[in-house]
Protein backbone atom coordinates (compact mmCIF):
# COMPACT_ATOMS: atom_id res chain seq x y z
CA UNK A 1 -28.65 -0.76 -3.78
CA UNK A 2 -26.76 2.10 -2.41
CA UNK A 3 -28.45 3.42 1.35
CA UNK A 4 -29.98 -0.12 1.39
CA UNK A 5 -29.28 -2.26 5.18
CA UNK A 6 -29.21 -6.00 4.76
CA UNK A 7 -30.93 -7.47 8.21
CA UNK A 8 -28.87 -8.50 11.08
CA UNK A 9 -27.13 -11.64 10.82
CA UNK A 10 -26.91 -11.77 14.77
CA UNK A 11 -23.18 -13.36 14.26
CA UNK A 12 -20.46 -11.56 16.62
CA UNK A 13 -20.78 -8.73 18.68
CA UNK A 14 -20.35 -5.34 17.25
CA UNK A 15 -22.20 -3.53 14.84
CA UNK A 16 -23.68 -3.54 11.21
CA UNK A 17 -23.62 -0.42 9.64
CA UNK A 18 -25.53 1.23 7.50
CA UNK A 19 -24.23 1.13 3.66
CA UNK A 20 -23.67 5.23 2.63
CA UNK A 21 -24.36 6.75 -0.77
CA UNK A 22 -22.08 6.96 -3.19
CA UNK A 23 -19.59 9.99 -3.17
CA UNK A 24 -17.37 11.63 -0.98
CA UNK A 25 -19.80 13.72 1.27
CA UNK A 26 -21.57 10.88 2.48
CA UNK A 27 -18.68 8.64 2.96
CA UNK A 28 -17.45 11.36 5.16
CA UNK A 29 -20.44 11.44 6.85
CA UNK A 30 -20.27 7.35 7.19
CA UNK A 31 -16.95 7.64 8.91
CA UNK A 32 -17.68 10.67 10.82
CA UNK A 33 -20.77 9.32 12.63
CA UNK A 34 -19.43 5.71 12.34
CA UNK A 35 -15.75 5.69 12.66
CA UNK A 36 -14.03 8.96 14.13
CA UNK A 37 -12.94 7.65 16.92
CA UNK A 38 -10.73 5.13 14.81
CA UNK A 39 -9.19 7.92 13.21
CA UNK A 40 -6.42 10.27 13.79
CA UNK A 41 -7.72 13.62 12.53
CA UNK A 42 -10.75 15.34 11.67
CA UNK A 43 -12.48 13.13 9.29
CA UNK A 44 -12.30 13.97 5.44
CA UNK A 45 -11.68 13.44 1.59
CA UNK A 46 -8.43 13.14 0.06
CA UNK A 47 -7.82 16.13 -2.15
CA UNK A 48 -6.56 13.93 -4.74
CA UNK A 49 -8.31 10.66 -5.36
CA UNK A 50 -11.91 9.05 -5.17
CA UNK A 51 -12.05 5.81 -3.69
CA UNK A 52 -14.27 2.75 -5.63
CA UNK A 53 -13.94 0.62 -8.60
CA UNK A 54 -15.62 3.27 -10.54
CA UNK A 55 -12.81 6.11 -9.77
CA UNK A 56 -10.64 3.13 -10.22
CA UNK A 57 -11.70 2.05 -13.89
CA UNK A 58 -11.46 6.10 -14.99
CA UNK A 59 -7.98 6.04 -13.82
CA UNK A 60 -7.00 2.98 -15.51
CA UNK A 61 -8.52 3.89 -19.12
CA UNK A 62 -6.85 7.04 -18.62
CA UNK A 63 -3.20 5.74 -18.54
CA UNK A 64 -0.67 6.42 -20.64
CA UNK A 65 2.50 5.96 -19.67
CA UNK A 66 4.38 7.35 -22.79
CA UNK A 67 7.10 9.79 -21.53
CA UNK A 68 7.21 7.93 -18.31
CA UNK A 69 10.29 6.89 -18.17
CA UNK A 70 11.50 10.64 -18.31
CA UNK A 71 8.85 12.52 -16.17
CA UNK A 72 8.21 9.95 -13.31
CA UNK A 73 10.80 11.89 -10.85
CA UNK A 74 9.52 14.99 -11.54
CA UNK A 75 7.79 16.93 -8.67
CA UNK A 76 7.05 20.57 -9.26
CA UNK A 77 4.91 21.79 -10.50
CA UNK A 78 2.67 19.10 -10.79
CA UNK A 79 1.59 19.61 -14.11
CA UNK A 80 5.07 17.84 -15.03
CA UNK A 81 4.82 14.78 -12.80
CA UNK A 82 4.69 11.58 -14.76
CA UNK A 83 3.96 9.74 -12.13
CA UNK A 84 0.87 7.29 -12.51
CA UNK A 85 -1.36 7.97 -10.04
CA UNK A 86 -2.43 4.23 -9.32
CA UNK A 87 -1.10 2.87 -5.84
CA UNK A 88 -4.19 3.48 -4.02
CA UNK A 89 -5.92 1.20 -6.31
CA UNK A 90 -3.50 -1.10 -6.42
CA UNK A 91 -3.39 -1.02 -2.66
CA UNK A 92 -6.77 -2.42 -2.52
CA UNK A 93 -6.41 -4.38 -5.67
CA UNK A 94 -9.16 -2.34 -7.29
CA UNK A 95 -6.64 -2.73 -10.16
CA UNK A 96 -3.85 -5.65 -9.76
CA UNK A 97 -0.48 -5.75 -10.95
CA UNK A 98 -1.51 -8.12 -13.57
CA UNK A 99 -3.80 -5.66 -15.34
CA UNK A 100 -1.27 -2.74 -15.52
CA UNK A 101 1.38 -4.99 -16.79
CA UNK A 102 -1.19 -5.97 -19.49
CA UNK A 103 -2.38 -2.24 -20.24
CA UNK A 104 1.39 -0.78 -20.83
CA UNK A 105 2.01 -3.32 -23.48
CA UNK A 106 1.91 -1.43 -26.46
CA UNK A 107 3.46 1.83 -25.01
CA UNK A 108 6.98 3.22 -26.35
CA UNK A 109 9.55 0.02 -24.95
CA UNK A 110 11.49 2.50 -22.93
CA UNK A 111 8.62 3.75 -20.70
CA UNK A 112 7.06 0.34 -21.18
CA UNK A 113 10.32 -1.12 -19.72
CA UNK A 114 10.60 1.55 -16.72
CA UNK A 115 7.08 1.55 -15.64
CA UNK A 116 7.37 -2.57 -15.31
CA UNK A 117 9.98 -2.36 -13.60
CA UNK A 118 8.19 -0.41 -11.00
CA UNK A 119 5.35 -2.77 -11.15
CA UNK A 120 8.00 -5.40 -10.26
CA UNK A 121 9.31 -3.87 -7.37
CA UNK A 122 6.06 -3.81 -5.85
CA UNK A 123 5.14 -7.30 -6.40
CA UNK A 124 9.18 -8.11 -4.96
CA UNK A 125 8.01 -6.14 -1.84
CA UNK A 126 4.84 -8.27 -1.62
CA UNK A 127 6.34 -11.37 -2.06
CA UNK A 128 8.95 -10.42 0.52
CA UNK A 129 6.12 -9.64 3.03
CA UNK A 130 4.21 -12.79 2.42
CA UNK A 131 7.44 -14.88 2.73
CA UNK A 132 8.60 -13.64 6.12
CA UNK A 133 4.65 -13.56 7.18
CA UNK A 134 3.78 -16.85 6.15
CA UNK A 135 3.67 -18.52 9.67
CA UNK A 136 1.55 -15.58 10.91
CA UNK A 137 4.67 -14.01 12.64
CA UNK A 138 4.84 -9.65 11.76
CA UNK A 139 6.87 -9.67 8.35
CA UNK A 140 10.00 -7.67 7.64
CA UNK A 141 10.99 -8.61 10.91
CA UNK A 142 14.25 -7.60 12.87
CA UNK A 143 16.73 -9.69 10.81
CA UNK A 144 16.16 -7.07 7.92
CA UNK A 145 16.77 -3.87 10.37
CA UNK A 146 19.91 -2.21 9.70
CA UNK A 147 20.78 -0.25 12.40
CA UNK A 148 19.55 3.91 12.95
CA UNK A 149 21.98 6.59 12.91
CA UNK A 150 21.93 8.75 15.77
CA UNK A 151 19.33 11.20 16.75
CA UNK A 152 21.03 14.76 15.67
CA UNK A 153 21.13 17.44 17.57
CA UNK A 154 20.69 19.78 14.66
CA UNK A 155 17.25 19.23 13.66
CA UNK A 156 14.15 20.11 16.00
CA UNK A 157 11.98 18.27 14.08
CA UNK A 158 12.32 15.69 11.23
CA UNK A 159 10.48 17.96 8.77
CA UNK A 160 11.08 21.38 9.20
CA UNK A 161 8.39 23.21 8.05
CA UNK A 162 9.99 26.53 7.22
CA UNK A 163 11.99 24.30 4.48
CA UNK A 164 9.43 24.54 1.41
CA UNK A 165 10.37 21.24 -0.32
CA UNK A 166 9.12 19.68 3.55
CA UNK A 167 6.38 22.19 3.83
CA UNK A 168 5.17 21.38 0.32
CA UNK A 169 5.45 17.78 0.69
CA UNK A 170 4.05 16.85 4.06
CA UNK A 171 0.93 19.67 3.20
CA UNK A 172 0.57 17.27 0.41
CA UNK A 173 0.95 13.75 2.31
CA UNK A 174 -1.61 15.27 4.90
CA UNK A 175 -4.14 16.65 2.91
CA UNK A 176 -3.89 14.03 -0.38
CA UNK A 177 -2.59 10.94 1.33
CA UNK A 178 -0.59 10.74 -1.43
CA UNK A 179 2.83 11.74 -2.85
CA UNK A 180 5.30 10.72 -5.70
CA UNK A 181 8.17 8.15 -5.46
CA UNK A 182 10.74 11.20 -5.20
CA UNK A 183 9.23 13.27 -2.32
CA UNK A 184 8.63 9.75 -0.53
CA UNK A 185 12.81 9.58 -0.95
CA UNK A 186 13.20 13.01 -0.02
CA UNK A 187 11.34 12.86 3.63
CA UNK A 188 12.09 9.54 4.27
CA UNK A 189 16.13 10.69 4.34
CA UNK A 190 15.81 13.86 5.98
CA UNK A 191 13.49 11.87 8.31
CA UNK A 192 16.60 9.58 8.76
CA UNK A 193 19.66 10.79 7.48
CA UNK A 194 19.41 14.33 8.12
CA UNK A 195 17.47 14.58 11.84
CA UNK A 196 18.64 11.18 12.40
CA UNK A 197 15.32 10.16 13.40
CA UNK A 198 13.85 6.36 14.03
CA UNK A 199 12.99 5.39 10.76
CA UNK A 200 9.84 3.27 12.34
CA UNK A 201 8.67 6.03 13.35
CA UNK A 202 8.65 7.70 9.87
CA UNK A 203 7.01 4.74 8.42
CA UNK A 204 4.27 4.84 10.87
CA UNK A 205 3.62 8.07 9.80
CA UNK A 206 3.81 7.23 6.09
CA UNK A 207 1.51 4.42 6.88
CA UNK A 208 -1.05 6.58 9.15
CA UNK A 209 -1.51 8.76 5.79
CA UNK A 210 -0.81 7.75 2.41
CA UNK A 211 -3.66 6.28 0.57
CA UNK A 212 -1.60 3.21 -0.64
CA UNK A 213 0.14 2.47 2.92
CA UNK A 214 0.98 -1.14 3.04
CA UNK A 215 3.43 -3.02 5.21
CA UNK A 216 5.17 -4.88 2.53
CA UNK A 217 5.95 -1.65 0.40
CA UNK A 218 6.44 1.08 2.67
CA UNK A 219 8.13 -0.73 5.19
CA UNK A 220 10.90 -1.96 2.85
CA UNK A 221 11.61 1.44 1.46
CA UNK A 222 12.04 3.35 4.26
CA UNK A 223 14.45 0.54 5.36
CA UNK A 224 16.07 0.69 1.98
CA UNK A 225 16.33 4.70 2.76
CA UNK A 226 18.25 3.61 6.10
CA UNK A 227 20.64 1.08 3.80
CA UNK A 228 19.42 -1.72 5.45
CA UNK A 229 20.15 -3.56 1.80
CA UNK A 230 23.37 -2.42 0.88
CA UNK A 231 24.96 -0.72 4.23
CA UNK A 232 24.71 3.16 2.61
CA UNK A 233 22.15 5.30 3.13
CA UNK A 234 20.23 7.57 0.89
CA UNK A 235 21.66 10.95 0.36
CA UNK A 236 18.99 14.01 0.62
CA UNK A 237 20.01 17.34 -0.56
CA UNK A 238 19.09 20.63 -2.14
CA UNK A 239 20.73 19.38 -5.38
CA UNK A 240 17.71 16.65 -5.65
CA UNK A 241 15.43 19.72 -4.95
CA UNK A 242 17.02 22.43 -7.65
CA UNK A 243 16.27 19.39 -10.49
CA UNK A 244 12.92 18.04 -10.09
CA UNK A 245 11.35 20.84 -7.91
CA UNK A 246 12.70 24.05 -8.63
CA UNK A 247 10.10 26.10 -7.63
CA UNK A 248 10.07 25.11 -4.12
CA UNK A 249 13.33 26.69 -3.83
CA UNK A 250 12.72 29.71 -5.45
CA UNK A 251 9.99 30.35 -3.13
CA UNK A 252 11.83 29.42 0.30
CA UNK A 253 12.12 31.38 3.05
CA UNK A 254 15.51 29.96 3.66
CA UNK A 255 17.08 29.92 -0.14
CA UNK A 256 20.03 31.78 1.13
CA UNK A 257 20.23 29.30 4.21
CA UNK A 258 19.49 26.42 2.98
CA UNK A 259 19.61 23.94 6.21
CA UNK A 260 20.31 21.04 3.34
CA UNK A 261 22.98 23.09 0.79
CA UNK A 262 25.62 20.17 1.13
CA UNK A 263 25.35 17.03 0.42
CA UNK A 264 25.30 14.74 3.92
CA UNK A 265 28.00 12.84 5.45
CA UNK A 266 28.07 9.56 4.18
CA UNK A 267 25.77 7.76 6.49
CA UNK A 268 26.61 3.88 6.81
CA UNK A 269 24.49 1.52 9.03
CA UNK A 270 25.71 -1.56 10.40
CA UNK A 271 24.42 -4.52 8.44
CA UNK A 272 22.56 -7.42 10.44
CA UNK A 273 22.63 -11.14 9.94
CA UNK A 274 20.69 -12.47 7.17
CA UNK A 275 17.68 -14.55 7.94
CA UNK A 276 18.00 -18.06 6.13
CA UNK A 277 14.47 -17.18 4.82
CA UNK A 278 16.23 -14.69 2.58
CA UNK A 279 18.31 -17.26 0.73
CA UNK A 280 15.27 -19.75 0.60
CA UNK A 281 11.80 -20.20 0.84
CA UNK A 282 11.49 -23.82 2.97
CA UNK A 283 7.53 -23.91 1.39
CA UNK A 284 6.84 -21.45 -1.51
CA UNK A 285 3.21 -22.90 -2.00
CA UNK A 286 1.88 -21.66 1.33
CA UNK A 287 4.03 -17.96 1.23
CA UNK A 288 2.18 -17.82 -2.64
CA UNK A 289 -1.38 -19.54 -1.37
CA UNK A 290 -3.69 -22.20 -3.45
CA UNK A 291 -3.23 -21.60 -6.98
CA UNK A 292 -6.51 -22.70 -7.27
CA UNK A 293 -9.57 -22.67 -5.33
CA UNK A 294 -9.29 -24.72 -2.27
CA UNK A 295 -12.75 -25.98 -0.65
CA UNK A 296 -15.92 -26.75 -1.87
CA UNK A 297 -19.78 -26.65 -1.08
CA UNK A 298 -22.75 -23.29 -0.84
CA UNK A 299 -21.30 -19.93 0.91
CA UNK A 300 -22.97 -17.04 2.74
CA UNK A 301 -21.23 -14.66 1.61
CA UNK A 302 -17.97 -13.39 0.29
CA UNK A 303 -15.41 -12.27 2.95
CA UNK A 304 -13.66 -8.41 1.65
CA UNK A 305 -9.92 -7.83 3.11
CA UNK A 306 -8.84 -4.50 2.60
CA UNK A 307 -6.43 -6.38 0.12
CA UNK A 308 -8.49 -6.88 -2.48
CA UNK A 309 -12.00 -4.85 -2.94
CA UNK A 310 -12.25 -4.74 -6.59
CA UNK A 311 -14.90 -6.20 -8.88
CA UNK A 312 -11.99 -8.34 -10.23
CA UNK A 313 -11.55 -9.99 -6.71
CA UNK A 314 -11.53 -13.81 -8.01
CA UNK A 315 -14.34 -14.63 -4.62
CA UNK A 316 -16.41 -12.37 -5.63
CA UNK A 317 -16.32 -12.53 -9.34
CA UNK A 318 -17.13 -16.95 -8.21
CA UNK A 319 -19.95 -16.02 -5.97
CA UNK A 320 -21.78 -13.44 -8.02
CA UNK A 321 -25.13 -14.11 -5.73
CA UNK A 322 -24.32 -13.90 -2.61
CA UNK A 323 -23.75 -10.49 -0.32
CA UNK A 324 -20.42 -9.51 0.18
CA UNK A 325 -19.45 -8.80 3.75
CA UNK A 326 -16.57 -5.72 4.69
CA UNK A 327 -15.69 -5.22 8.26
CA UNK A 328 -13.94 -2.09 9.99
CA UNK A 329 -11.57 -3.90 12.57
CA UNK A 330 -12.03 -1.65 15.28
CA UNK A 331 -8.80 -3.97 17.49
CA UNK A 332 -6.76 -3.14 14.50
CA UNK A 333 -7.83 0.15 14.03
CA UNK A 334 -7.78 1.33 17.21
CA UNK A 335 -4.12 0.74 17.51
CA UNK A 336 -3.19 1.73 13.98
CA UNK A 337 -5.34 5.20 14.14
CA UNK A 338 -4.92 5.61 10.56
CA UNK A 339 -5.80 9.12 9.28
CA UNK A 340 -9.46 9.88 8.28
CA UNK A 341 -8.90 9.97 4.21
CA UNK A 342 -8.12 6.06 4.26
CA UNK A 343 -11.25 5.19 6.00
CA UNK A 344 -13.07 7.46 4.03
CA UNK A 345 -11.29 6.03 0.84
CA UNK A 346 -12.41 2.87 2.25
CA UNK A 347 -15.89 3.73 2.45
CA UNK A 348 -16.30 4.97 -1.02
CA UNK A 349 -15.13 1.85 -2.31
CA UNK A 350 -17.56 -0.27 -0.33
CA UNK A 351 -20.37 2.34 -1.32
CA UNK A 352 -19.51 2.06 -4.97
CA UNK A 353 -19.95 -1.82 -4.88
CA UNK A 354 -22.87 -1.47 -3.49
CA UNK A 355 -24.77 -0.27 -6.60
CA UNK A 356 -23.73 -3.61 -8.37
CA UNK A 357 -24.21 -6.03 -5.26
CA UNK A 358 -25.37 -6.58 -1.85
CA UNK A 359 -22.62 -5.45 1.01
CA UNK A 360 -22.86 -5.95 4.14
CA UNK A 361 -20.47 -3.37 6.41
CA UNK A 362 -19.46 -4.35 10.06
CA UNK A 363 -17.43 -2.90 12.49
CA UNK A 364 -15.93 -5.15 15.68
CA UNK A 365 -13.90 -8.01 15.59
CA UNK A 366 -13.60 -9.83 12.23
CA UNK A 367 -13.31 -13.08 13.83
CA UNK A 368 -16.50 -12.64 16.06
CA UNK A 369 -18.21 -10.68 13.64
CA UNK A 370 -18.26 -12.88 10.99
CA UNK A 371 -17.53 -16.52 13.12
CA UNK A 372 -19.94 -19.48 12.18
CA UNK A 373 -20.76 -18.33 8.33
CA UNK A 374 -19.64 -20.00 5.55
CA UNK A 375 -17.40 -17.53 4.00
CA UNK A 376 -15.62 -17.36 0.47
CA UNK A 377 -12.75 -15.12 0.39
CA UNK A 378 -9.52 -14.42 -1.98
CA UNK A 379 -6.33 -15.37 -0.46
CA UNK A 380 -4.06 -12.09 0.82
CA UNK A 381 -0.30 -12.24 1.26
CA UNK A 382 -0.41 -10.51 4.46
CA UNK A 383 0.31 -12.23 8.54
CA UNK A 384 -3.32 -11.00 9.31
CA UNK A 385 -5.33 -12.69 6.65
CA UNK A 386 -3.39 -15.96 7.53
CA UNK A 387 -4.37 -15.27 11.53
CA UNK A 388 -8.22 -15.23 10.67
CA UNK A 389 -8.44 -17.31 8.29
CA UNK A 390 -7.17 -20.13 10.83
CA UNK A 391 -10.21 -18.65 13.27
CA UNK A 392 -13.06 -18.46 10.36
CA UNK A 393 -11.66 -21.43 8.08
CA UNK A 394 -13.40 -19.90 5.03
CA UNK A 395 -15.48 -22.72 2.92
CA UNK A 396 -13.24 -21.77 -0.12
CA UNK A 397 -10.32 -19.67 -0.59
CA UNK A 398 -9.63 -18.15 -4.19
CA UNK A 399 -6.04 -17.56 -5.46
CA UNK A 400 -4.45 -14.27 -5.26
CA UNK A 401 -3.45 -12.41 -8.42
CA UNK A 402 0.05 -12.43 -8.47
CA UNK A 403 2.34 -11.04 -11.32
CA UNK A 404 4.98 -13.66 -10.60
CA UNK A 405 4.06 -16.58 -8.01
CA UNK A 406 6.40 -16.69 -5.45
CA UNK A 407 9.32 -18.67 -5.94
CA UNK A 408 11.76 -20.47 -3.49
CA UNK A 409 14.62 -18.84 -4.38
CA UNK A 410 16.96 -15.96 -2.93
CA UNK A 411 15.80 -12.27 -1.68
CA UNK A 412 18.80 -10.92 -0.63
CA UNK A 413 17.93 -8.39 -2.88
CA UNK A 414 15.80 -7.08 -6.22
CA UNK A 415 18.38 -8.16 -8.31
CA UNK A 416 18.59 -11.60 -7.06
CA UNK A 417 14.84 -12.02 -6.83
CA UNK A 418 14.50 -10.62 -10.63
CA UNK A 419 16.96 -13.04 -11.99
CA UNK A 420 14.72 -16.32 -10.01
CA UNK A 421 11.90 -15.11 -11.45
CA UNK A 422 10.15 -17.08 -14.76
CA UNK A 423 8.60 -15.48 -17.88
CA UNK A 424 4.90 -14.47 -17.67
CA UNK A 425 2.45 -16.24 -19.56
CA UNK A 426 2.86 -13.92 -22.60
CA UNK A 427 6.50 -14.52 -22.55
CA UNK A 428 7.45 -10.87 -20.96
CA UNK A 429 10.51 -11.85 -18.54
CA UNK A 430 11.67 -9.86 -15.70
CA UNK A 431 15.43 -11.25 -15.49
CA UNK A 432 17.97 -9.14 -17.67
């Protein structure tokens, strides 16, 4: 199946592509000849990570997460990370949140406990997203900002690159797309904290690179970073670099000047009104989407979101015989300019389903591109989805995968939201 070019559906106005071979060269090639002028940079692999259910499946029957629990902060050398590796394929739902929770069962209860908990904070990000996004509007919207410090007149730049722990870190967010939970800390404070930077700006820069950018997640950390939850920012120093990297400071240029010695001033942001949609969810069903499928009758095809891509995806696992249908959304991408490895990323994955199925790739508008077909697609938690889906008004709409469905109780914060939330089907709670 992979090379093969299903005919023109004449739908829309912008182009089908050609489906690449599988691998990284071609998809490079795919994005280079197809896409480079939707990209940032030079078009090319991540150094790190294959996209595609296959690379996907290999990671998950690789985990282990024994020791987790200790190792996951470490960051140099990377031999002693403990980190997972997953988030790009749960970014694209080539593995849910569901299915790690599952796999980690039997590991040691501490690590088992820890690496949940993680798993839970992503699906509290989503479901924060989703509420705030429900009516279409942009999520995480201005009632969660906490006010920026000022811009300091120390810093020339927000990451110094003669500093080796921000040399190290941003070589490895550039040329991965990819980092672990403690560098993400580390640059988003002395993005913030230290230079005094906009801490939008810093997101869009996360989001332009790392593998598993998404709104709901990144966006809500880097505001956490700022204190937009509790009113104090996080700290950065060369403390947090001496204990999980020490290398990096062995090896700096400026060990005897270190620009970040001393723990920073404690930074507090003013702390905004809270939105009523923090203390209450007027309509949980439509934040969470139909918990089961909603619509009826024959389809065309399935519709892929960038949300969910993996063979698990519940439309296309219901409409095994029909093509499924990806397409680049060159408005969206245009504006975005994401860096080249996601779109290559991207491309692998489509390229890898398309030894087990039909795909169709487009680029153009999704609304024009795919307008007048009778689509099946899995619900996404995200203000986009909800836009087209109004335009296309797919035939049938699958459930999402959640962890936890989405409740109408309070989000002020993690704590609040774990203590609202039920027990999972196999009685594993997340409250306490």
């Amino acid at each position: 199946m992979a090379g093969s070019i299903l005919p023109g559906t004449g739908y829309g106005c912008g182009v089908q592509l050609p489906v690449p071979a599988t691998g990284p060269d071609a998809a490079v090639a795919f994005v280079r000849d197809h896409l480079a002028d939707l990209a940032c940079d030079t078009p090319a692999a991540s150094g790190a990570f294959r996209g595609g259910q296959t690379a996907a499946d290999a990671a998950l029957a690789a985990l282990d997460v024994a020791g987790y629990a200790g190792r996951r902060s470490e960051v140099w050398p990377p031999e002693r990370r403990g980190a997972s590796r997953m988030s790009p394929y749960v970014r694209h739902h080539l593995v849910d949140l569901p299915t790690l929770w599952e796999h980690v069962a039997d590991a040691p209860s501490h690590d088992r406990r820890r690496y949940r908990d993680e798993l839970a904070w992503q699906e509290f990000t989503r479901h924060l997203y989703a509420r705030f996004g429900r009516d279409g509007r942009p999520a995480l919207r201005e009632e969660l900002r906490a006010t920026p410090p000022s811009v300091s007149e120390t810093w020339d730049e927000p990451w110094p690159r003669d500093m080796e722990c921000m040399d190290a870190t941003v070589g490895e967010l550039h040329a991965d797309g990819w980092l672990v939970n403690q560098t993400r800390m580390w640059l988003a404070s002395q993005w913030t904290v230290r230079a005094g930077a906009r801490w939008r700006d810093g997101e869009e820069e996360f989001f332009t690179h790392l593998l598993d950018g998404s709104r709901a997640a990144n966006r809500l950390n880097w505001q956490w970073t700022t204190g937009a939850g509790n009113g104090k920012a996080y700290g950065f120093s060369r403390w947090q670099v001496e204990k999980r990297a020490p290398d990096l400071c062995r090896r700096c240029a400026l060990r005897d000047a270190c620009p970040v010695q001393s723990w920073p001033d404690d930074v507090r942001t003013d702390r905004v009104a809270v939105s009523e949609l923090l203390r209450s969810d007027p309509d949980p069903a439509v934040t969470a989407g139909p918990s089961a499928p909603h619509g009826e009758g024959e389809v065309e095809a399935v519709w892929l979101t960038a949300e969910s891509l993996g063979d698990a995806d519940p439309a296309l696992v219901a409409h095994p015989d029909v093509p499924a249908v990806f397409c680049f959304d060159e408005p969206l991408l245009r504006r975005l300019m994401l860096s080249g490895k996601r779109l290559v990323f991207l491309t692998e994955t489509l390229a890898d389903l398309a030894t087990r199925r039909p795909v169709e790739i487009r680029r153009g508008r999704v609304t024009d591109e795919l307008a007048g077909r009778r689509l099946a697609v899995t619900f996404a938690p995200v203000p986009g989805f909800r836009r087209r889906s109004e335009v296309l008004e797919p035939a049938v709409v699958h459930p999402w995968r959640w962890l936890f469905r989405p409740r109408a109780g309070r989000m002020q914060s993690y704590t609040a939201w774990r203590k609202g939330m039920p027990a999972r089907p196999d009685g594993t709670e997340l409250a306490a």
